[in-house]
Protein backbone atom coordinates (compact mmCIF):
# COMPACT_ATOMS: atom_id res chain seq x y z
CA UNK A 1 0.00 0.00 0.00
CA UNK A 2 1.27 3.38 -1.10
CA UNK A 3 1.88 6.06 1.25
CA UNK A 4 0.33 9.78 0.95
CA UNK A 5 2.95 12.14 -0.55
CA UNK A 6 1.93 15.43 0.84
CA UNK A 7 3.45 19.10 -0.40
CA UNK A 8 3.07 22.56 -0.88
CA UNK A 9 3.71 26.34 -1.90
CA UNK A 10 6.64 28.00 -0.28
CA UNK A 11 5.33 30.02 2.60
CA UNK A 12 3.21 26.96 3.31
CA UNK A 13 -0.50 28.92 2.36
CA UNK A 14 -1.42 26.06 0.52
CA UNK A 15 -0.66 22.69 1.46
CA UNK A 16 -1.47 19.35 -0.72
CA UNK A 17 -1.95 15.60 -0.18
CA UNK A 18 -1.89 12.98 -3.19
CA UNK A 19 -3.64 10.01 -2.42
CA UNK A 20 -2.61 7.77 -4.69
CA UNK A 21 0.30 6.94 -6.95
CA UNK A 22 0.85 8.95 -10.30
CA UNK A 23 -0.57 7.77 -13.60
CA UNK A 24 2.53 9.52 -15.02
CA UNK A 25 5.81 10.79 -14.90
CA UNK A 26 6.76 13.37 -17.03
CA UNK A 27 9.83 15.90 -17.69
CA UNK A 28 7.86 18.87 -20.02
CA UNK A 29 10.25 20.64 -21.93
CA UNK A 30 7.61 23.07 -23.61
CA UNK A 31 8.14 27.06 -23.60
CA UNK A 32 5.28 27.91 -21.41
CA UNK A 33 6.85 25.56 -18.91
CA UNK A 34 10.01 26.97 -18.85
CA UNK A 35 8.56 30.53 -18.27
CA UNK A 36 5.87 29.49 -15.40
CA UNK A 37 8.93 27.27 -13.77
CA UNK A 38 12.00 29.94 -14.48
CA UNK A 39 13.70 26.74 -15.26
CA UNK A 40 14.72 24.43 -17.94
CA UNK A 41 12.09 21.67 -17.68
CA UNK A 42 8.96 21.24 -15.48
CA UNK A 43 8.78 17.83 -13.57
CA UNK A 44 5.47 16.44 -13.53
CA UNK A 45 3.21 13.58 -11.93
CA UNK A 46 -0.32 13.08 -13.41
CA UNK A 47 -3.00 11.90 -10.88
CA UNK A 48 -6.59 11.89 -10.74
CA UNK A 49 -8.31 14.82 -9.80
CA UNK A 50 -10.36 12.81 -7.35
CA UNK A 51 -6.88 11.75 -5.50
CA UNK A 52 -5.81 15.25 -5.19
CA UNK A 53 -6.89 16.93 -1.74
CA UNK A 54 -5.53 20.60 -1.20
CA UNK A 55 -5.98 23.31 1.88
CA UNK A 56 -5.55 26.69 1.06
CA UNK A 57 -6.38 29.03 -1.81
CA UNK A 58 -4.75 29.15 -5.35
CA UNK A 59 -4.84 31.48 -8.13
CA UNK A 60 -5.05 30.76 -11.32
CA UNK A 61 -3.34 32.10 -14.56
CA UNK A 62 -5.51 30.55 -17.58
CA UNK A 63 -2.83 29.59 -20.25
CA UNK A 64 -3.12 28.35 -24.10
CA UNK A 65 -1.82 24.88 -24.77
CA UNK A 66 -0.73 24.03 -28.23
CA UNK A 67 -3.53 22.07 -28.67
CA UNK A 68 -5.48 25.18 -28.16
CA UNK A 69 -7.69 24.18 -25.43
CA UNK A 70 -7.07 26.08 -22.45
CA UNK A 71 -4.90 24.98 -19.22
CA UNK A 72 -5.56 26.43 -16.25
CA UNK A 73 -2.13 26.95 -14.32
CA UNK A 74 -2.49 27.43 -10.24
CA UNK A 75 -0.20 29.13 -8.00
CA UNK A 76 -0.08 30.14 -4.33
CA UNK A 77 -1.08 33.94 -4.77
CA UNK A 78 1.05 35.25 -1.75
CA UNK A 79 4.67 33.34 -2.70
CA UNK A 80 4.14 32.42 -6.58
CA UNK A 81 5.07 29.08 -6.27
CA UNK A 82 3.31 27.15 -9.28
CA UNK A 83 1.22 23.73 -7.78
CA UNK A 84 -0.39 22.63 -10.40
CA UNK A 85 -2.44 22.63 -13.94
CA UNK A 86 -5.91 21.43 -15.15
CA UNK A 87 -6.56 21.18 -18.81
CA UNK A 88 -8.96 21.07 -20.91
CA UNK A 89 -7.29 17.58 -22.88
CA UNK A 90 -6.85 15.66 -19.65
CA UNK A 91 -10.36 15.91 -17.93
CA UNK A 92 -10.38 14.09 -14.53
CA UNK A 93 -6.29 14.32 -14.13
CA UNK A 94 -4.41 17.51 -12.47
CA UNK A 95 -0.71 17.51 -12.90
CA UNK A 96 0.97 18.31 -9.94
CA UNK A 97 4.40 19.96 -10.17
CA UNK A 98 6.82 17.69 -8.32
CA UNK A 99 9.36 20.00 -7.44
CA UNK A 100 6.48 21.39 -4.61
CA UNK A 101 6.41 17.65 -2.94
CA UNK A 102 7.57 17.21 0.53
CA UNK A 103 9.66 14.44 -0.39
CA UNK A 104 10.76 13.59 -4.33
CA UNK A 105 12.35 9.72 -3.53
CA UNK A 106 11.47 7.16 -5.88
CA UNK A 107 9.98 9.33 -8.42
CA UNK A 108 11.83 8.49 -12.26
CA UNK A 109 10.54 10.58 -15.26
CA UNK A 110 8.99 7.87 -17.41
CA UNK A 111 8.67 10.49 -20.21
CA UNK A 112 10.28 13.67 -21.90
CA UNK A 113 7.86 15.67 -23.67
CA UNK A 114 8.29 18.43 -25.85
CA UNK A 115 12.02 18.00 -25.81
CA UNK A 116 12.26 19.83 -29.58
CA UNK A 117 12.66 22.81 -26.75
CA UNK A 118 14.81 20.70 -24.46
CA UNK A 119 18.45 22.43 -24.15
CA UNK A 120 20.68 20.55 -26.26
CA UNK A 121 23.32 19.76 -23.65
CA UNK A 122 20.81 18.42 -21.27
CA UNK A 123 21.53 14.56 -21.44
CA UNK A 124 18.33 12.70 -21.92
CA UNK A 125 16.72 10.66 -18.56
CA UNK A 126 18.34 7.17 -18.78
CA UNK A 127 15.11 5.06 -19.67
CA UNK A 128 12.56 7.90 -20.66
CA UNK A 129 10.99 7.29 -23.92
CA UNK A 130 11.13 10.94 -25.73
CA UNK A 131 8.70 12.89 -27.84
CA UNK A 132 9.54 16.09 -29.75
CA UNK A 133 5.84 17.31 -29.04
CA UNK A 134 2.94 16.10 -26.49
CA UNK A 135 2.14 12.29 -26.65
């Protein structure tokens, strides 16, 4: 039986628990995650909605996805830290941005996405299949 993995925004405003294990693991190389993250890559787990419990109040930044549909992007609205996104393609599923997890152990990226953006001297996650666009 799995354990909870529990996490939250930096000041600690809004506080998550996951209640079951991710249906996916995913590095997103895309542009609009590398501008909501300030990073290279977002790290991502997929669960169900119905598995996701939070406390506290997010805000949200409504986004464009290249699909077009939109993806709704929440944040903790006093530090900025980015929690999670809804969208419009994956009904029933939030993805949760890992890097906001109490604890990250055990957690492999089974998947690179969007890696035609992916920096060209970041070496590829041993094992990861790899997709120049979404899967």
């Amino acid at each position: 039986m799995m354990q909870d993995r529990t996490g939250g925004c930096l000041c600690g405003a809004v506080r998550y628990t996951l209640k079951s294990e991710p249906r996916s693991i995913a590095l997103c190389h895309c542009t609009h995650c590398q501008r909501q993250s300030g990073s290279l890559f977002s790290f991502n787990l997929v669960v169900r909605e119905a598995d996701y419990q939070q406390t506290g109040e997010t805000a949200v930044f409504v986004d464009q996805g290249d699909s077009g549909h939109p993806v709704y992007r929440h944040f903790c609205g006093r530090c900025g830290s980015p929690l999670l996104a809804k969208t419009a393609s994956m009904p029933g599923k939030v993805v949760v941005k890992a890097g906001t997890l109490d604890e990250l152990e055990g957690l492999q990226p089974q998947v690179e996405i969007y890696t035609v953006h992916a920096m060209t001297w970041l070496t590829p996650v041993p094992g990861a299949a790899r997709f120049a666009q979404n899967v």
